[in-house]
N, C-alpha and C. Protein backbone atom coordinates (compact mmCIF):
# COMPACT_ATOMS: atom_id res chain seq x y z
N UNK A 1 121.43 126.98 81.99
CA UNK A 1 122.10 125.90 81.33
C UNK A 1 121.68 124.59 82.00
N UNK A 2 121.64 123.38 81.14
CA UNK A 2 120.86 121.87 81.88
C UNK A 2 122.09 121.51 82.01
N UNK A 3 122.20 120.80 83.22
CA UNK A 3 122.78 119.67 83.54
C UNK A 3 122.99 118.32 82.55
N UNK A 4 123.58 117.58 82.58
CA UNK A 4 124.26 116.16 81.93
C UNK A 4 123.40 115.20 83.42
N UNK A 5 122.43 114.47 82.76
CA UNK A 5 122.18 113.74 83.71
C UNK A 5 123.18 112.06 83.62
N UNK A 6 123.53 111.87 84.71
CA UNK A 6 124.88 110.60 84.82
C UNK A 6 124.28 109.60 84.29
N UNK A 7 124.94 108.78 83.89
CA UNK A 7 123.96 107.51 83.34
C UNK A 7 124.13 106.49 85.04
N UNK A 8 123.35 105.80 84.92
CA UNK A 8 123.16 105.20 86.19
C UNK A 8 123.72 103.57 85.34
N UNK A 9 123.83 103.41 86.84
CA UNK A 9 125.00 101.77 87.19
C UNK A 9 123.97 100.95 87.76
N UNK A 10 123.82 99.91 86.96
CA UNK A 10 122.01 99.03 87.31
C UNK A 10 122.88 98.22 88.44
N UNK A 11 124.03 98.18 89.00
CA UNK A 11 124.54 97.15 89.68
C UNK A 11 124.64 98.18 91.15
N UNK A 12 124.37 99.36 90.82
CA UNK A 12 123.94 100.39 92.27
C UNK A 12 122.82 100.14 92.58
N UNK A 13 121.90 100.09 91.59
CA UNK A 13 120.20 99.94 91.68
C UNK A 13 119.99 98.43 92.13
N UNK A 14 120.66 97.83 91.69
CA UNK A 14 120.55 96.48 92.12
C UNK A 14 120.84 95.93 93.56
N UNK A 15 122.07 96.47 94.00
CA UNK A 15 122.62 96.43 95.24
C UNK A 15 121.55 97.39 96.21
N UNK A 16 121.12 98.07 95.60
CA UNK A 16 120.03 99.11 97.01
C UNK A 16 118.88 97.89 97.17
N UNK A 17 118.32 97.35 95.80
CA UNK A 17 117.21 96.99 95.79
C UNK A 17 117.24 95.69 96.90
N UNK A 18 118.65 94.93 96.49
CA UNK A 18 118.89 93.44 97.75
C UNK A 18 118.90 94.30 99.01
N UNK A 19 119.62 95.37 99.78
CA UNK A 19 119.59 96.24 100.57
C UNK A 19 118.09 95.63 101.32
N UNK A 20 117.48 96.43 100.45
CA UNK A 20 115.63 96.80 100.82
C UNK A 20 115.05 95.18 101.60
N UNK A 21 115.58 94.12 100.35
CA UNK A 21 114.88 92.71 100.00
C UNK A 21 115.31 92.34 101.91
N UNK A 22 116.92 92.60 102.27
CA UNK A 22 117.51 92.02 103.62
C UNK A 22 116.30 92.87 104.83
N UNK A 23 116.60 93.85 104.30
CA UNK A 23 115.62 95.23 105.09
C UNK A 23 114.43 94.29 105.88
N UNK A 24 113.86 93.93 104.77
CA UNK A 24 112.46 93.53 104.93
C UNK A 24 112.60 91.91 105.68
N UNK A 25 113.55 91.19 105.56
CA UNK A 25 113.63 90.13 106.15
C UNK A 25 114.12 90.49 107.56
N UNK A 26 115.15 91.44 107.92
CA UNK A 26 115.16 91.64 109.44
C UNK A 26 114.09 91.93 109.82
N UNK A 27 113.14 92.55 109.25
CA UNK A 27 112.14 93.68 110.12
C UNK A 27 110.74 92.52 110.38
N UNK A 28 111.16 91.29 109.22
CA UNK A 28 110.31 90.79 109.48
C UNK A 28 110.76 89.64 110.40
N UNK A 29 112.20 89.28 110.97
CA UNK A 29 112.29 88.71 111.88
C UNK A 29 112.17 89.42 113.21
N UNK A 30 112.48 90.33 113.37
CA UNK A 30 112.01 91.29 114.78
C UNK A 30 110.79 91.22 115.13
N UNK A 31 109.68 91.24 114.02
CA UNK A 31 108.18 91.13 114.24
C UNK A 31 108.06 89.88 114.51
N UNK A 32 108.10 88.78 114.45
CA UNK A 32 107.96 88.07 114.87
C UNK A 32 108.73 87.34 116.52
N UNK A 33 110.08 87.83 116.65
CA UNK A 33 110.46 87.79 118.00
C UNK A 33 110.01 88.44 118.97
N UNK A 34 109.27 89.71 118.70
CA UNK A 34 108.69 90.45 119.44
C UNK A 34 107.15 90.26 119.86
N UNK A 35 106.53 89.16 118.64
CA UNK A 35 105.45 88.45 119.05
C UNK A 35 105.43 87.20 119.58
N UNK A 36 106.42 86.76 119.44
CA UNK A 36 106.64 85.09 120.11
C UNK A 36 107.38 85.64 121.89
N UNK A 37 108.23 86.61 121.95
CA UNK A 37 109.50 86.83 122.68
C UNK A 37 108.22 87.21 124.09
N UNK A 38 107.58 88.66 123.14
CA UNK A 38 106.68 89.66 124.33
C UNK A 38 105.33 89.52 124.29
N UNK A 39 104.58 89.03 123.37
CA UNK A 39 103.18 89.44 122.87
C UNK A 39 102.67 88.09 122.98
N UNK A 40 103.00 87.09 122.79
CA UNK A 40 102.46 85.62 123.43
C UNK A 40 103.62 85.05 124.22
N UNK A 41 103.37 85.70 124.80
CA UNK A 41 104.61 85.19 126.12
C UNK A 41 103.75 84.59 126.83
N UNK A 42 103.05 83.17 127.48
CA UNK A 42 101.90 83.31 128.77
C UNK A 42 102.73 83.58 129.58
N UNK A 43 104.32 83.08 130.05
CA UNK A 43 104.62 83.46 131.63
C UNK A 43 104.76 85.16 131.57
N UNK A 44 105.29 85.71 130.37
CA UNK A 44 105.56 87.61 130.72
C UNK A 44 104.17 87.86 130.57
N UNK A 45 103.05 87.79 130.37
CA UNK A 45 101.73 87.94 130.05
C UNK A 45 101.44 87.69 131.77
N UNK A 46 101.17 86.94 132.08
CA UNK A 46 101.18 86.51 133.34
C UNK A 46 101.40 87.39 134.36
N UNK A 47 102.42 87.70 134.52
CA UNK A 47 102.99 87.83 135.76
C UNK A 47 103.55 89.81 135.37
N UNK A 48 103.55 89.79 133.94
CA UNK A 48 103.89 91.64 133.38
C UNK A 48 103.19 91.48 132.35
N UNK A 49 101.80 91.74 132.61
CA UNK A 49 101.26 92.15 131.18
C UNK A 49 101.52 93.44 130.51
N UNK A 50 101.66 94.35 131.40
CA UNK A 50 101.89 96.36 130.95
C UNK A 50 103.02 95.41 129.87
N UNK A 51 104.40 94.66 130.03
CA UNK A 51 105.38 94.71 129.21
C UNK A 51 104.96 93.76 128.01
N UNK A 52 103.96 92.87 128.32
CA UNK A 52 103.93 92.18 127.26
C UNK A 52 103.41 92.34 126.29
N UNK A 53 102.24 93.37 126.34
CA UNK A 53 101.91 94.31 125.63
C UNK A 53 102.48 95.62 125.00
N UNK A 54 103.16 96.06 125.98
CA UNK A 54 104.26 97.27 125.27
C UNK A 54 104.83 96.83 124.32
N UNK A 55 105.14 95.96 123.41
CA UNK A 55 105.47 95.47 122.00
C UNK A 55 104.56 95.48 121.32
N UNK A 56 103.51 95.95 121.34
CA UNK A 56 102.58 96.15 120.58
C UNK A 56 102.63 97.47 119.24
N UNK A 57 102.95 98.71 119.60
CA UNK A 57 103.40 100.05 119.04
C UNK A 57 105.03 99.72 118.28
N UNK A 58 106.00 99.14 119.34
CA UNK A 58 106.94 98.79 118.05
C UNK A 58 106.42 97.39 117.26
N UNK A 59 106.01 96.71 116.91
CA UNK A 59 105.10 96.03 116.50
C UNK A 59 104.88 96.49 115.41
N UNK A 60 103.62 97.50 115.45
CA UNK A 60 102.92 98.58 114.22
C UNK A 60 103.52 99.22 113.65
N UNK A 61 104.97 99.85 114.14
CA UNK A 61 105.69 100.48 113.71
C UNK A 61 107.16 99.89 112.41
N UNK A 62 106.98 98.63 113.32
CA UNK A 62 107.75 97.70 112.46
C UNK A 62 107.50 97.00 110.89
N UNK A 63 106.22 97.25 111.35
CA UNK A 63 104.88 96.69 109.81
C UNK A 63 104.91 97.60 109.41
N UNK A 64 104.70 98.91 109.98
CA UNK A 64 104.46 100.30 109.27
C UNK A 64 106.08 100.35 108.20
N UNK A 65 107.27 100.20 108.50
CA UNK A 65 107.95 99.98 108.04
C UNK A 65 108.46 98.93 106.98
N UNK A 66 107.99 98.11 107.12
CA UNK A 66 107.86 96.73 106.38
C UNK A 66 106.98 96.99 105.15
N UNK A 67 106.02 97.37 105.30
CA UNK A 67 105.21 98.34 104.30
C UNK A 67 105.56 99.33 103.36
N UNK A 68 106.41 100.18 103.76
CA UNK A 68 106.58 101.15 103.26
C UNK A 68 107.94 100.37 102.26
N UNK A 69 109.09 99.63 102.92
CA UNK A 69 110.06 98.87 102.17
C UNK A 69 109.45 97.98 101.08
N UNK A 70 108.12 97.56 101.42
CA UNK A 70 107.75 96.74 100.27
C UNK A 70 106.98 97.26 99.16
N UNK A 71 106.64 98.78 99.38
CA UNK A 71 106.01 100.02 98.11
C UNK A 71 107.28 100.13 97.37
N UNK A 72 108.71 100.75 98.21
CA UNK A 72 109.34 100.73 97.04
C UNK A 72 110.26 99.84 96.42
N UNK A 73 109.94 98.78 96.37
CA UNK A 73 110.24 97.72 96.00
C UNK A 73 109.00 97.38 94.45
N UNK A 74 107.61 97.57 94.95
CA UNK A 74 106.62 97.45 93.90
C UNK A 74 106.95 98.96 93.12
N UNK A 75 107.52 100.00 93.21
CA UNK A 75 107.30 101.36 92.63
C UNK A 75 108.33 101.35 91.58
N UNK A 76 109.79 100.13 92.23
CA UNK A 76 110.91 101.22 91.71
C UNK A 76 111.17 99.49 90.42
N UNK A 77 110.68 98.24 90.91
CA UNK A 77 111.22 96.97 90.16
C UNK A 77 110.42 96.95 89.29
């Protein structure tokens, strides 16, 4: 026997989609504090490069993410 598929509430779809839109604006303020904060730091560069560089991987990971929020954004609008 099939299922009754629910009718969907565009104001759920809507609310995930702003969700995603904020998503992508934190992730893209972190990337950038983490490049101004650790990654062109000259005095932490200086004096701790191992750390000022260790923002590098969350960095990629952060874009890697940023990326992926902005596919389904192009997949689902």
């Amino acid at each position: 026997m099939r299922q009754k598929t629910k009718a969907v509430d565009p104001t759920v779809k809507d609310a995930y989609f702003e969700l995603v839109r904020r998503t992508i604006g934190s992730v893209n303020a972190l990337i950038y504090e983490l490049e101004n904060e650790g990654l062109h730091n000259s005095a932490l560069r200086e004096q701790y490069y191992e750390l000022a560089v260790d923002c590098v991987p969350l960095i990629k990971k952060l874009a890697e993410a940023r990326r992926y929020a902005e596919g389904t954004l192009s997949h689902f609008c």
